[in-house]
Protein backbone atom coordinates (compact mmCIF):
# COMPACT_ATOMS: atom_id res chain seq x y z
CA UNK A 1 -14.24 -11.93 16.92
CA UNK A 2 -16.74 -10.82 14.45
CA UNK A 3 -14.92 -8.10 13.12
CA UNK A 4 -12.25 -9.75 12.27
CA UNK A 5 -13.89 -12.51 10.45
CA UNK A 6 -15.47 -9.77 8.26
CA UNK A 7 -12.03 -8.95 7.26
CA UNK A 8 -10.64 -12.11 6.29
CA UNK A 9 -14.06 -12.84 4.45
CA UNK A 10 -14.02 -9.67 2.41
CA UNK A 11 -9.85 -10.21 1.99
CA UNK A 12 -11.24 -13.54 0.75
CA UNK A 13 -13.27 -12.67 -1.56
CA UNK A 14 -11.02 -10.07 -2.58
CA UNK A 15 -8.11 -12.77 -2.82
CA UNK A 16 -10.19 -15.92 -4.85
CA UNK A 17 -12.55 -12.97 -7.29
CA UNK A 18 -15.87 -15.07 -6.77
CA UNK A 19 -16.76 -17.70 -4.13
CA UNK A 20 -19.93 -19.45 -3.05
CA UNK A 21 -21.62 -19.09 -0.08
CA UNK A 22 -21.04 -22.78 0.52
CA UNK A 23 -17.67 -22.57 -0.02
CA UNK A 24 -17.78 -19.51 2.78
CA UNK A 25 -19.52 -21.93 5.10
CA UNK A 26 -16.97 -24.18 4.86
CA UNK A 27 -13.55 -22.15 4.96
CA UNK A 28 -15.02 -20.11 8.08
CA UNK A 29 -16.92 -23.23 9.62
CA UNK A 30 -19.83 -20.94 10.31
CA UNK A 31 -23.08 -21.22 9.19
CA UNK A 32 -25.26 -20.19 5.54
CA UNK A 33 -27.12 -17.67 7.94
CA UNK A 34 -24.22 -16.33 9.41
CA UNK A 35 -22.73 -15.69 6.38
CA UNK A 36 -25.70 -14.26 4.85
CA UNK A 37 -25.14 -11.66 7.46
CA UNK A 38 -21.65 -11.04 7.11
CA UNK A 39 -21.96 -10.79 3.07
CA UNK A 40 -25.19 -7.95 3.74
CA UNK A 41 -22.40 -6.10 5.99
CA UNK A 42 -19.50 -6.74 3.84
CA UNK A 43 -21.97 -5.16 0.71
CA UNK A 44 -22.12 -1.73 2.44
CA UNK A 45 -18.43 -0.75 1.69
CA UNK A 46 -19.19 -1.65 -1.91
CA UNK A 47 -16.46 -3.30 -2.63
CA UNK A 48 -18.81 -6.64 -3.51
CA UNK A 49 -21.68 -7.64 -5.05
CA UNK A 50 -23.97 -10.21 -4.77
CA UNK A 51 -24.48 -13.18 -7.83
CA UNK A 52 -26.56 -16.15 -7.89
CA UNK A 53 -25.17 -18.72 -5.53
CA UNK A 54 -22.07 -16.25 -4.35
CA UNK A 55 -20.37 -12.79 -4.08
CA UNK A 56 -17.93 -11.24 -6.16
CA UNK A 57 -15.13 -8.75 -6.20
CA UNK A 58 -15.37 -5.70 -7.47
CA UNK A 59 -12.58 -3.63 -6.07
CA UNK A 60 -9.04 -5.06 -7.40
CA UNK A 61 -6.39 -4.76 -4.44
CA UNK A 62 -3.85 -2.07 -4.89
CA UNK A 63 -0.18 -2.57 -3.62
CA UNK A 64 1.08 0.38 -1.24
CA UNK A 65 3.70 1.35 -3.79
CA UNK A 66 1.26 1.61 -6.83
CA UNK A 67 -1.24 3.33 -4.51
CA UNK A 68 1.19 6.18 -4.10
CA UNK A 69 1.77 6.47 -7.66
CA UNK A 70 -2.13 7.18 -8.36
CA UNK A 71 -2.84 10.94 -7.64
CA UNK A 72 1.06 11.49 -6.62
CA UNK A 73 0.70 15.43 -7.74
CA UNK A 74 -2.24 15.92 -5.37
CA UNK A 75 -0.91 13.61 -2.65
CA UNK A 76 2.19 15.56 -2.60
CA UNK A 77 0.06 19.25 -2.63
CA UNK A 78 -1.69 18.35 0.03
CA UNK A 79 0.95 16.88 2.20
CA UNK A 80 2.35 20.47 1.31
CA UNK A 81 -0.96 22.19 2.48
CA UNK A 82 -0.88 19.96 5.70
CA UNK A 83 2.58 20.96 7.06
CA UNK A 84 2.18 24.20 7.23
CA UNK A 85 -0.55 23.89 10.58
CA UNK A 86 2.33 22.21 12.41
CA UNK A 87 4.15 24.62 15.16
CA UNK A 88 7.29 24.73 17.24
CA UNK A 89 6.79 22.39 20.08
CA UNK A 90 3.58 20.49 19.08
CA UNK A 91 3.37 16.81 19.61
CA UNK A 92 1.87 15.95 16.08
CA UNK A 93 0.45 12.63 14.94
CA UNK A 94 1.23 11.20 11.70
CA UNK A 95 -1.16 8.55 10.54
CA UNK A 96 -0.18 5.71 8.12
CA UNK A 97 -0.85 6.24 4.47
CA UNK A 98 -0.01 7.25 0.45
CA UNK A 99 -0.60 10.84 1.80
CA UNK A 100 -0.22 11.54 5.19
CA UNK A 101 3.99 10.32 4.35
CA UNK A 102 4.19 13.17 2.01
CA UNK A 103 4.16 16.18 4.77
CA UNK A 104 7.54 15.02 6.40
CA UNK A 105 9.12 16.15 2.91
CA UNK A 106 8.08 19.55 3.49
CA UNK A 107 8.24 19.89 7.55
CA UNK A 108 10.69 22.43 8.71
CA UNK A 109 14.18 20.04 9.59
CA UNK A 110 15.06 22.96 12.62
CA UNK A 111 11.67 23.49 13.61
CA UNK A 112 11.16 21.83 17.20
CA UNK A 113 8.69 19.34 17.83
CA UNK A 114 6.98 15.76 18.64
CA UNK A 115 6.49 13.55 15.89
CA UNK A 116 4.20 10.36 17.03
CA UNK A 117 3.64 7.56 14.16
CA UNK A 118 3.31 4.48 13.26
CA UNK A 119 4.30 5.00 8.89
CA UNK A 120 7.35 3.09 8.03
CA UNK A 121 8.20 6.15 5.67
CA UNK A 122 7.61 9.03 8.50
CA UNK A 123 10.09 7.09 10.62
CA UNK A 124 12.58 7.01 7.73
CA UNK A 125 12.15 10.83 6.65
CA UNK A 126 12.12 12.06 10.43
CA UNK A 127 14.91 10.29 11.73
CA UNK A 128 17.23 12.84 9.86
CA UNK A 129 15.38 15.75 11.44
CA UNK A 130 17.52 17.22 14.60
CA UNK A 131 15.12 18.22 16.71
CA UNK A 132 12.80 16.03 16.20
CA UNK A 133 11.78 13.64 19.11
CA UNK A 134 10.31 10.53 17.29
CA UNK A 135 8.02 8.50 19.16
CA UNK A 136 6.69 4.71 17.32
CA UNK A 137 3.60 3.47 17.73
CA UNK A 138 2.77 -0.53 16.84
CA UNK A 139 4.53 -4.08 17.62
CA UNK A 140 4.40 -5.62 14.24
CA UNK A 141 4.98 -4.63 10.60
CA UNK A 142 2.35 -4.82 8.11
CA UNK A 143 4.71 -4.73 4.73
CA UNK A 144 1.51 -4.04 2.69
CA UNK A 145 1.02 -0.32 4.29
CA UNK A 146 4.65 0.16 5.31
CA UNK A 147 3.18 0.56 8.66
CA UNK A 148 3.69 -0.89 12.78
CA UNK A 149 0.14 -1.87 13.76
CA UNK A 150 -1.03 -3.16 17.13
CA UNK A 151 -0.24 -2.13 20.50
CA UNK A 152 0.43 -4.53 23.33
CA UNK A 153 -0.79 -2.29 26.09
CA UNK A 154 -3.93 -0.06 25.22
CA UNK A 155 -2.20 2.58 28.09
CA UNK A 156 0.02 3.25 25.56
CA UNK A 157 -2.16 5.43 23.37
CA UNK A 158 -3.80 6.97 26.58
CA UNK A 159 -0.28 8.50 27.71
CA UNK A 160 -0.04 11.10 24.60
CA UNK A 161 -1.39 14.30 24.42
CA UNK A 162 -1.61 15.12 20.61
CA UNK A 163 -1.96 19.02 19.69
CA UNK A 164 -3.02 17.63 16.00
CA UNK A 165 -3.31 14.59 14.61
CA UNK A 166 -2.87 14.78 10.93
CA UNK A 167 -5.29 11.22 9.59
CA UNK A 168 -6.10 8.91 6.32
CA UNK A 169 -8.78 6.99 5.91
CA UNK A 170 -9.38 4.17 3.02
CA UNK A 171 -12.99 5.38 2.52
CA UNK A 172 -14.61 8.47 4.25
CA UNK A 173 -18.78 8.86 3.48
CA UNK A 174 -20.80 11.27 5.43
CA UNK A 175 -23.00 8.26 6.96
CA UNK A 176 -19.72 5.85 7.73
CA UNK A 177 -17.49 8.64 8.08
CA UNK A 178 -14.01 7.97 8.45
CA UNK A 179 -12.91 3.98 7.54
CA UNK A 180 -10.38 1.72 7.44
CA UNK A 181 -10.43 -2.03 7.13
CA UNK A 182 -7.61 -3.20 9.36
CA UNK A 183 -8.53 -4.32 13.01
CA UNK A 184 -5.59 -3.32 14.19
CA UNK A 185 -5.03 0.40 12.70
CA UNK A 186 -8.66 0.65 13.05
CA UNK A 187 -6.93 0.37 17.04
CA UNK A 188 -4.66 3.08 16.98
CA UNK A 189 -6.71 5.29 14.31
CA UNK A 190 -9.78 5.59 16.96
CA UNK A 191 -7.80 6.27 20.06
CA UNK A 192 -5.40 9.15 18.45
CA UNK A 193 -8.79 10.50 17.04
CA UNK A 194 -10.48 10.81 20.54
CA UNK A 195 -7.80 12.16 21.95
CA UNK A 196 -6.01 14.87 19.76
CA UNK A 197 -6.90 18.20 20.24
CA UNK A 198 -7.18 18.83 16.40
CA UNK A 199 -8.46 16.06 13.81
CA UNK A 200 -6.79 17.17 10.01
CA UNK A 201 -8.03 14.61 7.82
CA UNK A 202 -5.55 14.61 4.48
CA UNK A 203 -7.48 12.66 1.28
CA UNK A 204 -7.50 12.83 -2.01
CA UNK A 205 -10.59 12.81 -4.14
CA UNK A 206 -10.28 9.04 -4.64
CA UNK A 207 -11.16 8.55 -1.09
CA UNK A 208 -14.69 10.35 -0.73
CA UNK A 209 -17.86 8.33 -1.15
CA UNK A 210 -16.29 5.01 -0.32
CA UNK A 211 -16.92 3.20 3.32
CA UNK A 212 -14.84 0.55 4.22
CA UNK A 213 -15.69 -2.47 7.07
CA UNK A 214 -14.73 0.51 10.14
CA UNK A 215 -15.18 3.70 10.99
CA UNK A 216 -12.78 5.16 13.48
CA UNK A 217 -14.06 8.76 13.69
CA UNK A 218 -17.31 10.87 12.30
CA UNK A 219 -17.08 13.08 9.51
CA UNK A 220 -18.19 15.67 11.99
CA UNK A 221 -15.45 15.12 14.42
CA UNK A 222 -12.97 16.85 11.81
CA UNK A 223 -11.49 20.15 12.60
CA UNK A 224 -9.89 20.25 9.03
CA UNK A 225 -10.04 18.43 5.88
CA UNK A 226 -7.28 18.59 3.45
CA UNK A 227 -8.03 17.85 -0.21
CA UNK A 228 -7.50 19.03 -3.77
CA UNK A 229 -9.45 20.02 -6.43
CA UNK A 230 -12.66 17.18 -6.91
CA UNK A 231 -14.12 17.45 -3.54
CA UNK A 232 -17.98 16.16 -4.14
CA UNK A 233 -19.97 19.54 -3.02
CA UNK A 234 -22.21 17.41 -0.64
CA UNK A 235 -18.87 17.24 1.28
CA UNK A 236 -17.79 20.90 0.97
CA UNK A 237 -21.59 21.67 2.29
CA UNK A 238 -21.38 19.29 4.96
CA UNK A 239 -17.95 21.04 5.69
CA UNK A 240 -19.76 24.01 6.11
CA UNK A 241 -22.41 22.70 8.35
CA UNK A 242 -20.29 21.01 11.04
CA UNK A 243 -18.05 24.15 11.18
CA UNK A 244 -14.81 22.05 9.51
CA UNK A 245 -11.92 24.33 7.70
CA UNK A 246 -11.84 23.11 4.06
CA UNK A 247 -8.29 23.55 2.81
CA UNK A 248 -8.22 23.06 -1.07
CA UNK A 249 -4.51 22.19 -2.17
């Protein structure tokens, strides 16, 4: 599948710093056109540029744990700001992600309700919760994002009816909208997105003018954005414009 030879290219690149095209060729047996094309995609994200004879890295791979450490005041404000548009009785989504994990610290333990996620951490904080019904989404463990990704049976997804589904993104751009670079959360992502009844997209300012190999959902499909201080103005404008609630932790 082509999109997930992108991936492993640009985790490729990402892995050896600078490569050839020919050594491309050869460790993805396709051909010096074909890669061409793959490399022009792969440049839109940003995260490589082109040199004579090759590509380079420029973004340096962050683990999970140090990823939460970066903004962890604003993370935590926001996952503040987010909780507080859950209800009694909704049937919430909780995406995967640095921020998205903070709101189950400050989620009501009494308050009644329907907690669908795939986050490792979500799992762990609302397993305590009493009446919390805890539903899993995913069939394997990706130890990188803490997360489950993958579902065996796309029905799954289709069963759920989400009152809000509370998202992160790796990039989000007003052309490319909301990104990720994982086939398989790009999977589950896209299908909560279509379906909930409310999209709340929690990022901090890290995340905005950055597009990453796919988009799950249009900046314009949002409902809500949840952010902090640092918001680019083109994206408070275009909050205005599509009619999204801007939420400033």
């Amino acid at each position: 599948m082509k999109v997930r030879r992108l991936q492993e290219i640009e985790h490729y690149i990402h892995t050896r710093k600078n490569v050839t095209l020919d050594e491309l060729c050869l460790i993805f047996d396709v051909s010096k056109n074909t890669i061409r094309r793959d490399i022009n995609q792969i440049l839109q994200s940003g995260s490589i540029e082109k040199v004579y004879g090759g590509v380079v890295s420029v973004t340096e791979l962050i683990p999970f744990e140090n990823r939460n450490v970066e903004y962890r005041d604003q993370k935590a404000d926001i996952g503040r700001l987010a909780a507080t548009y859950v209800e009694d009785h909704d049937l919430i989504f909780i995406d995967s992600g640095t921020t998205t994990c903070t709101m189950i610290e400050f989620l009501d333990p009494d308050k009644p309700l329907t907690i669908l996620t795939n986050s490792l951490d979500v799992i762990n904080g609302a397993s305590g919760m009493p009446n919390v019904d805890l539903l899993v989404l995913g069939s394997t463990y990706k130890r990188k994002t803490r997360s489950f990704v993958g579902v065996d049976d796309a029905r799954t997804l289709a069963k759920y009816n989400v009152n809000k589904a509370f998202l992160s993104a790796t990039g989000v751009s007003l052309a490319h909208g909301l990104t990720n670079s994982d086939l398989l959360e790009h999977e589950i992502k896209k299908s909560i997105a279509s379906r909930a009844q409310q999209r709340i997209l929690l990022a901090d300012p890290s995340k905005f003018g950055r597009s990453t190999l796919l988009t799950y959902a249009a900046f314009s499909d949002l409902d809500v954005l949840v952010t902090s201080e640092g918001l680019p103005d083109e994206y408070a404008e275009a909050c205005r414009s599509h009619g999204i609630a801007l939420r400033r932790a």
